[in-house]
Protein backbone atom coordinates (compact mmCIF):
# COMPACT_ATOMS: atom_id res chain seq x y z
CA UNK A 1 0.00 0.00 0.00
CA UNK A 2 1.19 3.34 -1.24
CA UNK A 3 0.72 6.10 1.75
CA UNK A 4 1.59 9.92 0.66
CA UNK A 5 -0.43 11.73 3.00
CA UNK A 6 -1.37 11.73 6.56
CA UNK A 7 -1.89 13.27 9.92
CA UNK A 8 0.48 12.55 12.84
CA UNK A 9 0.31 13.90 16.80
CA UNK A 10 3.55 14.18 18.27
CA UNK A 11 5.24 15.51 21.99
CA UNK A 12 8.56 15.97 23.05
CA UNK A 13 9.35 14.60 26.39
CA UNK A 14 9.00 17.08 29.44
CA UNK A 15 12.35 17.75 31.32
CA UNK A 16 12.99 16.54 34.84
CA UNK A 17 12.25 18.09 38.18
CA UNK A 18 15.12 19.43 40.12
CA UNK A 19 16.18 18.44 43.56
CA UNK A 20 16.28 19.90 46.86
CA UNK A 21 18.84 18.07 48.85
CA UNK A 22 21.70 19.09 50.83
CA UNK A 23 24.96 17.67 51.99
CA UNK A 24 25.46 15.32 54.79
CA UNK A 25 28.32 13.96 55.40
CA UNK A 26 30.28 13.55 58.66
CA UNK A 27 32.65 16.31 60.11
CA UNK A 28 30.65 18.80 57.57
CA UNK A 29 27.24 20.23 59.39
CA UNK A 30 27.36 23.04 57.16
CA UNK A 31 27.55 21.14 53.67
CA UNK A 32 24.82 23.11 51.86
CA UNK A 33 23.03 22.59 48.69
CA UNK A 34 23.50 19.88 46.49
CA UNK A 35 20.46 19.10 44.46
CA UNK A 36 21.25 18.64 41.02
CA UNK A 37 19.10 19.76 37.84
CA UNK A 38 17.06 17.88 35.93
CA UNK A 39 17.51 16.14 32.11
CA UNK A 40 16.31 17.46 29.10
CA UNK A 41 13.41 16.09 27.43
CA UNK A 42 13.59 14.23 24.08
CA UNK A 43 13.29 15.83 20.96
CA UNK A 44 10.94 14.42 17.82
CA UNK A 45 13.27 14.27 15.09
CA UNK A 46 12.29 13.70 11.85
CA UNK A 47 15.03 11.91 9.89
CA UNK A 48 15.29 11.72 5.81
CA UNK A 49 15.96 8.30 4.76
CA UNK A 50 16.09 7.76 1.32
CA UNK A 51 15.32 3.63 1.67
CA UNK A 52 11.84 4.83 3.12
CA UNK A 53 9.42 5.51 -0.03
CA UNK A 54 5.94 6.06 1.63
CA UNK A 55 4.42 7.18 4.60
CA UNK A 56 2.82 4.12 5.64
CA UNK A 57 4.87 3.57 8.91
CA UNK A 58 2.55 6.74 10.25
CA UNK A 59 -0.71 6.20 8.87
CA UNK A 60 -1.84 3.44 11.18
CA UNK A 61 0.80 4.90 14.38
CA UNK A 62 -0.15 8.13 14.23
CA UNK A 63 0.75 8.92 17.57
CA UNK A 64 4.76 9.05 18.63
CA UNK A 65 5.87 10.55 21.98
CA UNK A 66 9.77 11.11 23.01
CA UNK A 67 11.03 10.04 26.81
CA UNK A 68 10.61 12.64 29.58
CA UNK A 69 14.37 13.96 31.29
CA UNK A 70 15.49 12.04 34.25
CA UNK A 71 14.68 14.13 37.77
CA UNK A 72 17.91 15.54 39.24
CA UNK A 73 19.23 14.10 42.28
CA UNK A 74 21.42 14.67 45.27
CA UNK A 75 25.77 14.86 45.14
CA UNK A 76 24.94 17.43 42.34
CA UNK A 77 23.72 14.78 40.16
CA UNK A 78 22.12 16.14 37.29
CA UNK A 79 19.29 13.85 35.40
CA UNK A 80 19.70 11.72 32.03
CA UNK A 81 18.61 13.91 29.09
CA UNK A 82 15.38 11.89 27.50
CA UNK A 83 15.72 9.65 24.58
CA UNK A 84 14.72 11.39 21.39
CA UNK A 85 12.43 9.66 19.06
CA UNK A 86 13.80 9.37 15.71
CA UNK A 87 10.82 9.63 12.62
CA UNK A 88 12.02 8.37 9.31
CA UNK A 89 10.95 10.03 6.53
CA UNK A 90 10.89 9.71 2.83
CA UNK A 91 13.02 12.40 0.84
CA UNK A 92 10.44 15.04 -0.50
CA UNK A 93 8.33 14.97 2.58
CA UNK A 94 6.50 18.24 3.74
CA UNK A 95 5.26 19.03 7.11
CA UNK A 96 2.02 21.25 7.75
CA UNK A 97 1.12 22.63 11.25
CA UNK A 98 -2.63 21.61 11.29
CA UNK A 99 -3.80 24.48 13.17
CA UNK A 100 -1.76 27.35 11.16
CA UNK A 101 -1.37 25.88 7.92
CA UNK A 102 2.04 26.97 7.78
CA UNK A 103 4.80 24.64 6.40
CA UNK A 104 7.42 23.89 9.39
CA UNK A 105 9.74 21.43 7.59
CA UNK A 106 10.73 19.38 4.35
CA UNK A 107 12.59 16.67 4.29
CA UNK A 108 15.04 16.86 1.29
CA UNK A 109 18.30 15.47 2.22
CA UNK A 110 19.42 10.96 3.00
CA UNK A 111 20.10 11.69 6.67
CA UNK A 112 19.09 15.19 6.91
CA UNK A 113 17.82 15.79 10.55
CA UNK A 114 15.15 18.22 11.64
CA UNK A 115 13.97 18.61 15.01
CA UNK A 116 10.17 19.62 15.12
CA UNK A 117 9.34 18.87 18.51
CA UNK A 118 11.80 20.09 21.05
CA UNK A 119 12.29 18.35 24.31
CA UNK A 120 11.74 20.35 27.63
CA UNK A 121 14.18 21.91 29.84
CA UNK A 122 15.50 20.37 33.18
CA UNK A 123 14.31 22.23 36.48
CA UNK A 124 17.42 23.60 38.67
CA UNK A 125 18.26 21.99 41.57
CA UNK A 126 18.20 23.84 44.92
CA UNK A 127 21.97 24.28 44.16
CA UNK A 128 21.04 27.23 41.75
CA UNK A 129 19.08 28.94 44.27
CA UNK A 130 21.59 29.42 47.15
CA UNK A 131 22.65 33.21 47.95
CA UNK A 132 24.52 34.86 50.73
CA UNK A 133 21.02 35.72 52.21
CA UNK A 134 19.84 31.91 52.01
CA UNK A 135 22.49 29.61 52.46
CA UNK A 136 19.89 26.81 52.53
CA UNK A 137 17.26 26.86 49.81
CA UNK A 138 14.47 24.27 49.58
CA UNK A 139 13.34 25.50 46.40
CA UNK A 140 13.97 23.26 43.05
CA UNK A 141 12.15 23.78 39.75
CA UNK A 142 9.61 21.85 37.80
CA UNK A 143 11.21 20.64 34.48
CA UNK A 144 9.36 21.98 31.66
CA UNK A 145 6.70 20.40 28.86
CA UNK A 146 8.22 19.43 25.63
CA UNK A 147 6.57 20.74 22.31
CA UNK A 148 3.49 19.36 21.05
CA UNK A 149 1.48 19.33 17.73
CA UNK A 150 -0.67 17.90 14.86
CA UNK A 151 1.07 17.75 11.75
CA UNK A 152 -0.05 16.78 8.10
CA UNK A 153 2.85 14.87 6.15
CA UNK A 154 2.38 15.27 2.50
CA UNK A 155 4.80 13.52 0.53
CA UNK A 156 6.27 14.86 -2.88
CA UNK A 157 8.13 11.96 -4.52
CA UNK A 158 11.95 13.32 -5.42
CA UNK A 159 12.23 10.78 -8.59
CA UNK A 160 14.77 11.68 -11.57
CA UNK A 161 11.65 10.52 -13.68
CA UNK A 162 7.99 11.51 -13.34
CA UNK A 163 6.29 9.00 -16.03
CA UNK A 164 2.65 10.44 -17.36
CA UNK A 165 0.11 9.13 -19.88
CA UNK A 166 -3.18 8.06 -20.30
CA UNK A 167 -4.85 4.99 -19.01
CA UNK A 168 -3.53 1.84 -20.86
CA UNK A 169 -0.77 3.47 -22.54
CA UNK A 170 1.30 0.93 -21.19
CA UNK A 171 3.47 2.80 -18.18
CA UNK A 172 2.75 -0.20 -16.01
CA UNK A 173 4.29 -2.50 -18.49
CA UNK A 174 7.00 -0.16 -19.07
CA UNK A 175 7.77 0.40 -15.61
CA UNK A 176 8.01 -3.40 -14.98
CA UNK A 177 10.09 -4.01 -18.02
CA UNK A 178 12.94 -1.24 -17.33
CA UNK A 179 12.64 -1.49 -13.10
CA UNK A 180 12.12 -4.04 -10.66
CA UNK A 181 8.79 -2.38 -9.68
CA UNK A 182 6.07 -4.68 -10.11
CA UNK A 183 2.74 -2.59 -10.77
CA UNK A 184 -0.26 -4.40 -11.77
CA UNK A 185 -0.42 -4.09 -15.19
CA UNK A 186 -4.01 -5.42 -16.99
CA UNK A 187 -5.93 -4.48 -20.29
CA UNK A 188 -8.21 -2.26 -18.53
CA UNK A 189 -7.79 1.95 -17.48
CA UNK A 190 -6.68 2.12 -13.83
CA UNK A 191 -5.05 -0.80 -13.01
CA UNK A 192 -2.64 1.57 -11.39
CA UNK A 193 -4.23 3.76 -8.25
CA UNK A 194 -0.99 4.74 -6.53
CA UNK A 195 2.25 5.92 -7.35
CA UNK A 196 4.56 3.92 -8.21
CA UNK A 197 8.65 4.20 -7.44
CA UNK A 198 10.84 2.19 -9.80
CA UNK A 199 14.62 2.18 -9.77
CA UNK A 200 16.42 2.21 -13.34
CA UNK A 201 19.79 0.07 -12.85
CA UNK A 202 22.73 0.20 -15.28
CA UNK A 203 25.56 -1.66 -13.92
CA UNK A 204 28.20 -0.73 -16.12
CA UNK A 205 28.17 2.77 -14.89
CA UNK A 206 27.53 1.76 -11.43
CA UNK A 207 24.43 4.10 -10.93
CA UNK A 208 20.68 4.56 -10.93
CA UNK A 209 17.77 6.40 -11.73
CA UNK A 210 14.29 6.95 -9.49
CA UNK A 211 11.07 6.64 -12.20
CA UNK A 212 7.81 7.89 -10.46
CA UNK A 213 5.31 6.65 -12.27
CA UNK A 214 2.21 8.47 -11.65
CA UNK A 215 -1.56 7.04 -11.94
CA UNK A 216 -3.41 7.70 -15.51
CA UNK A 217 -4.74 11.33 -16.18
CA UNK A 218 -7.89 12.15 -18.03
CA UNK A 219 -8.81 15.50 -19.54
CA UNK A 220 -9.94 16.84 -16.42
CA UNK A 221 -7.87 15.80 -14.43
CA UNK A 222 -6.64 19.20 -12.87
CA UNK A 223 -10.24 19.47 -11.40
CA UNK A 224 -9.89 16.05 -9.66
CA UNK A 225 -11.23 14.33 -12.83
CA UNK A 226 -10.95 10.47 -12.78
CA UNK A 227 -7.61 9.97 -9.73
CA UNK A 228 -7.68 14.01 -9.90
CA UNK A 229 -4.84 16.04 -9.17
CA UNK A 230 -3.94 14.38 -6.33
CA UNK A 231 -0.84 12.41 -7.15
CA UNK A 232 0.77 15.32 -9.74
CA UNK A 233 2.61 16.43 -6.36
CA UNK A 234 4.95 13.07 -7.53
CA UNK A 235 6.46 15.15 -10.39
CA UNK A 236 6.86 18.13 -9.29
CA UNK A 237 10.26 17.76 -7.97
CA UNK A 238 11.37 15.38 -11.32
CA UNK A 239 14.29 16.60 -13.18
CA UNK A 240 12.66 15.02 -16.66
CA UNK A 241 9.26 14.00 -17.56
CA UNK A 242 8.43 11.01 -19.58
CA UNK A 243 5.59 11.22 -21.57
CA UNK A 244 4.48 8.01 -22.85
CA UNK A 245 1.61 7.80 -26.03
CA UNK A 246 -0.24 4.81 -26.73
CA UNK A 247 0.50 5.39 -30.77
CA UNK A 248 -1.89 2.17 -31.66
CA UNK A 249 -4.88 4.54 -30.45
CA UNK A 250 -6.42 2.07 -27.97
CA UNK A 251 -9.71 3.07 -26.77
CA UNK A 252 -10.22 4.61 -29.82
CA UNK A 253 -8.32 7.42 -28.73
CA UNK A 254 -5.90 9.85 -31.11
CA UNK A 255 -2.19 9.57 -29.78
CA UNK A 256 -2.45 13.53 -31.06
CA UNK A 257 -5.00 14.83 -28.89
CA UNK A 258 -3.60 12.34 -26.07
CA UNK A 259 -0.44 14.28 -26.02
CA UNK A 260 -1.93 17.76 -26.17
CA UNK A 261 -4.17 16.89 -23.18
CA UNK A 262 -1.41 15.70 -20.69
CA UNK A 263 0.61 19.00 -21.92
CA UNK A 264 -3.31 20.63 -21.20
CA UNK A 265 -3.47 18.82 -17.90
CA UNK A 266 -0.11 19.85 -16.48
CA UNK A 267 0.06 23.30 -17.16
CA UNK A 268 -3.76 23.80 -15.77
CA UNK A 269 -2.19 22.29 -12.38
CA UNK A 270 1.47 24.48 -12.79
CA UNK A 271 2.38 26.08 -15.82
CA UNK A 272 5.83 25.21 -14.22
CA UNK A 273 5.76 21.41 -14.96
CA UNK A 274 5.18 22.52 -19.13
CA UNK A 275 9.07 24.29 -18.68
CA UNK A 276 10.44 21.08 -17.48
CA UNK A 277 12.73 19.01 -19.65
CA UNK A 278 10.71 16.07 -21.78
CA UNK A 279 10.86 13.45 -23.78
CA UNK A 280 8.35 11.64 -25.43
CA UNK A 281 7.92 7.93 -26.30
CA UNK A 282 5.44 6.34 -28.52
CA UNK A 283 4.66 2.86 -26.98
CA UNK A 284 2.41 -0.02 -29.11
CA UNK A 285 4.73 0.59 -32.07
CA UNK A 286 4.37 -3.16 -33.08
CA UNK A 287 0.66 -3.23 -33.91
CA UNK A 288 -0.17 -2.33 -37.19
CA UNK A 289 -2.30 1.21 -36.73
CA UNK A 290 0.87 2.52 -35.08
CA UNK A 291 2.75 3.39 -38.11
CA UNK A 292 0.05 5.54 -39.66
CA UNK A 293 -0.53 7.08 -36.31
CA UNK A 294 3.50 8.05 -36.10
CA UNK A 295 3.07 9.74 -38.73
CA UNK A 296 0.16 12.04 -38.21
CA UNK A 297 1.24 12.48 -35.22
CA UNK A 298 4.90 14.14 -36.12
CA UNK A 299 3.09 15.87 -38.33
CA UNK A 300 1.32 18.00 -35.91
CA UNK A 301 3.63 17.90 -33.02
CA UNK A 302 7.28 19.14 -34.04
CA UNK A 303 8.92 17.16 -30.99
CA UNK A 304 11.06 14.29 -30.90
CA UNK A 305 10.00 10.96 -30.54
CA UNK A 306 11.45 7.69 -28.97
CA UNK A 307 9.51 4.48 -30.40
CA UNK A 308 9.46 1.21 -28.21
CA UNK A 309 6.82 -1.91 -28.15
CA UNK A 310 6.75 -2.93 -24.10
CA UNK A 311 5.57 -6.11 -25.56
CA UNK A 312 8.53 -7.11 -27.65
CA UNK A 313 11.25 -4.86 -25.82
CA UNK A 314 11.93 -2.93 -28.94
CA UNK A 315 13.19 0.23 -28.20
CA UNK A 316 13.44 -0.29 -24.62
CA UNK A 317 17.53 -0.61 -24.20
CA UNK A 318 17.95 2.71 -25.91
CA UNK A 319 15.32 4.39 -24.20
CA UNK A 320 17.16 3.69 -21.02
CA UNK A 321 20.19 5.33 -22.07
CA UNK A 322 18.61 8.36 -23.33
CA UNK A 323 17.05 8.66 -19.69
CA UNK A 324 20.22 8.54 -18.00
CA UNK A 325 21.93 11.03 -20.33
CA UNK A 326 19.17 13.67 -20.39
CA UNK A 327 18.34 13.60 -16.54
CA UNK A 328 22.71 14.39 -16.40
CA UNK A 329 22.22 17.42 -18.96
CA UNK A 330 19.43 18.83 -16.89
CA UNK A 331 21.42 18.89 -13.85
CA UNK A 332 20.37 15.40 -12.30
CA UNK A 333 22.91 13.31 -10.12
CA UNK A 334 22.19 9.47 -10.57
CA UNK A 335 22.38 7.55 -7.59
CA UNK A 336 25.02 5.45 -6.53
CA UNK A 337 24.45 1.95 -6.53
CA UNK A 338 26.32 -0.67 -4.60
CA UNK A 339 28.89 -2.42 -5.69
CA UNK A 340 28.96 -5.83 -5.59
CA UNK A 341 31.50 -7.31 -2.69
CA UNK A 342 34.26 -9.27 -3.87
């Protein structure tokens, strides 16, 4: 199950009391004040991981709490700080204060740690409080609450690739050919309801790509048409964007007016996502209505075109390596992948 939004409540541990105690120890009637101060609180810590690809882990545990600080104790002890509760998060993560609005954090980086619940402070110890006018204070502080709050995570898929088209066009098939993402891929429209994260491997460079392959738009779809708008928040953050054209015209459709919807469709949900690097593939090109349909359809469009059959793996070898070397000219780093141990 594919999670990319949900509501969490989270605290940060309270801090300890201080203590009032005082020194007693033989030959010393006058020892004074030794009560020490109270621990921190834990922090909530949200923590980018970049092997965590959903936000699953929080929508059935919505509820995460850090430890409280340790009360202070006498011989100037001061309390344990509280254990901080680390929350992993997938890279491209946002973080919405439910009662402002307001975005508090995003979660960018593998590793990148933000804290958005600090712990509370220890209370002093009666040690803090002694003066030349009260040589023996009984007076210690409460430790105090940790940070609380109800936040929305909304997740924005960081892929190299965002991967659009129209139902059946084939970018479940295509996803499953060129990654080891498995997507359910069927001869009806929808077969895919969530998006999917695929990982492009080519071992002889030692590297990979992310392709987020994104549920099938219909005209309409920037008005919550069909799976609406919701999952376009995948490619926003892509570096290229596949588009992929059923050019056999399944459905009866015209691979023409297929492609000038999606280019319709994005730009009515951010004319941003229409400057974005693209390249477009015609898939189907082994059945016979796809040559005609090539044709027409370079005709009207003035773009260039990348033909591959799923089906017959035509095309699909080169189509990898053009991925790889446009994501690099637009600025994208592949990822490292590991090497194999001798």
């Amino acid at each position: 199950m594919f999670i990319d939004e949900c509501v969490i409540k989270v605290k940060a541990g309270d801090g300890g009391r201080g203590c009032v105690s005082f020194r007693r120890e033989k030959y010393e009637p006058w020892g004074g004040p030794n009560g020490g101060d109270g621990g921190k609180g834990g922090d909530i810590i949200l923590l980018g991981d970049d092997d965590t690809n959903n936000l699953i882990d929080y929508k059935y545990k919505p509820h995460w709490k850090a430890d409280r600080g340790e009360n202070g104790s006498g011989k100037d002890q001061h309390g344990h700080v509280g254990k901080s509760t680390y929350l992993k998060m997938p890279l491209g993560t946002i973080v919405i204060d439910e009662e402002t609005g307001e975005v508090v954090a995003e979660v960018t980086e593998d590793r990148q740690e933000i804290v958005l619940c600090a712990g509370g402070t220890g209370g002093w110890g009666n040690l803090h409080f002694k003066s030349s006018t009260n040589r023996a204070p009984k007076r210690a502080n409460d430790g105090l609450p940790g940070a609380s709050g109800t936040y929305r995570l909304v997740l924005k898929s960081i892929a190299d690739i965002g991967l659009v088209g129209f139902p059946n066009a084939g970018k479940s098939s295509l996803t499953r050919a060129i990654t080891k993402a498995r997507p359910k891929a069927a001869a009806y429209p929808f077969t895919t309801l969530h998006p999917q994260i695929g990982v492009i491997d080519y071992p002889e460079t030692y590297d990979r790509l992310l392709l987020a392959d994104v549920p099938g738009l219909i005209a309409g779809a920037s008005e919550n048409r069909g799976l609406g708008h919701r999952f376009l928040r995948h490619i926003e953050r892509c570096t290229l964007l596949m588009f992929l054209i059923d050019m056999a015209g399944t459905d009866e459709r015209d691979p023409r007016d297929d492609f000038a919807t999606l280019l319709e469709e994005l730009g009515a949900y951010d004319p941003a996502l229409l400057e974005k690097p693209r390249l477009v593939v015609a898939n189907k090109v082994d059945l016979p209505e796809a040559k005609a349909n090539l044709t027409k359809f370079k005709r009207r469009h003035k773009v260039d075109i990348l033909t591959i059959s799923c089906l017959t793996g035509e095309g699909l070898p080169e189509l990898c390596q053009q991925l790889r070397k446009r994501v690099i000219k637009h600025g994208g780093k592949p990822r490292v992948m590991p090497r194999p141990r001798s």
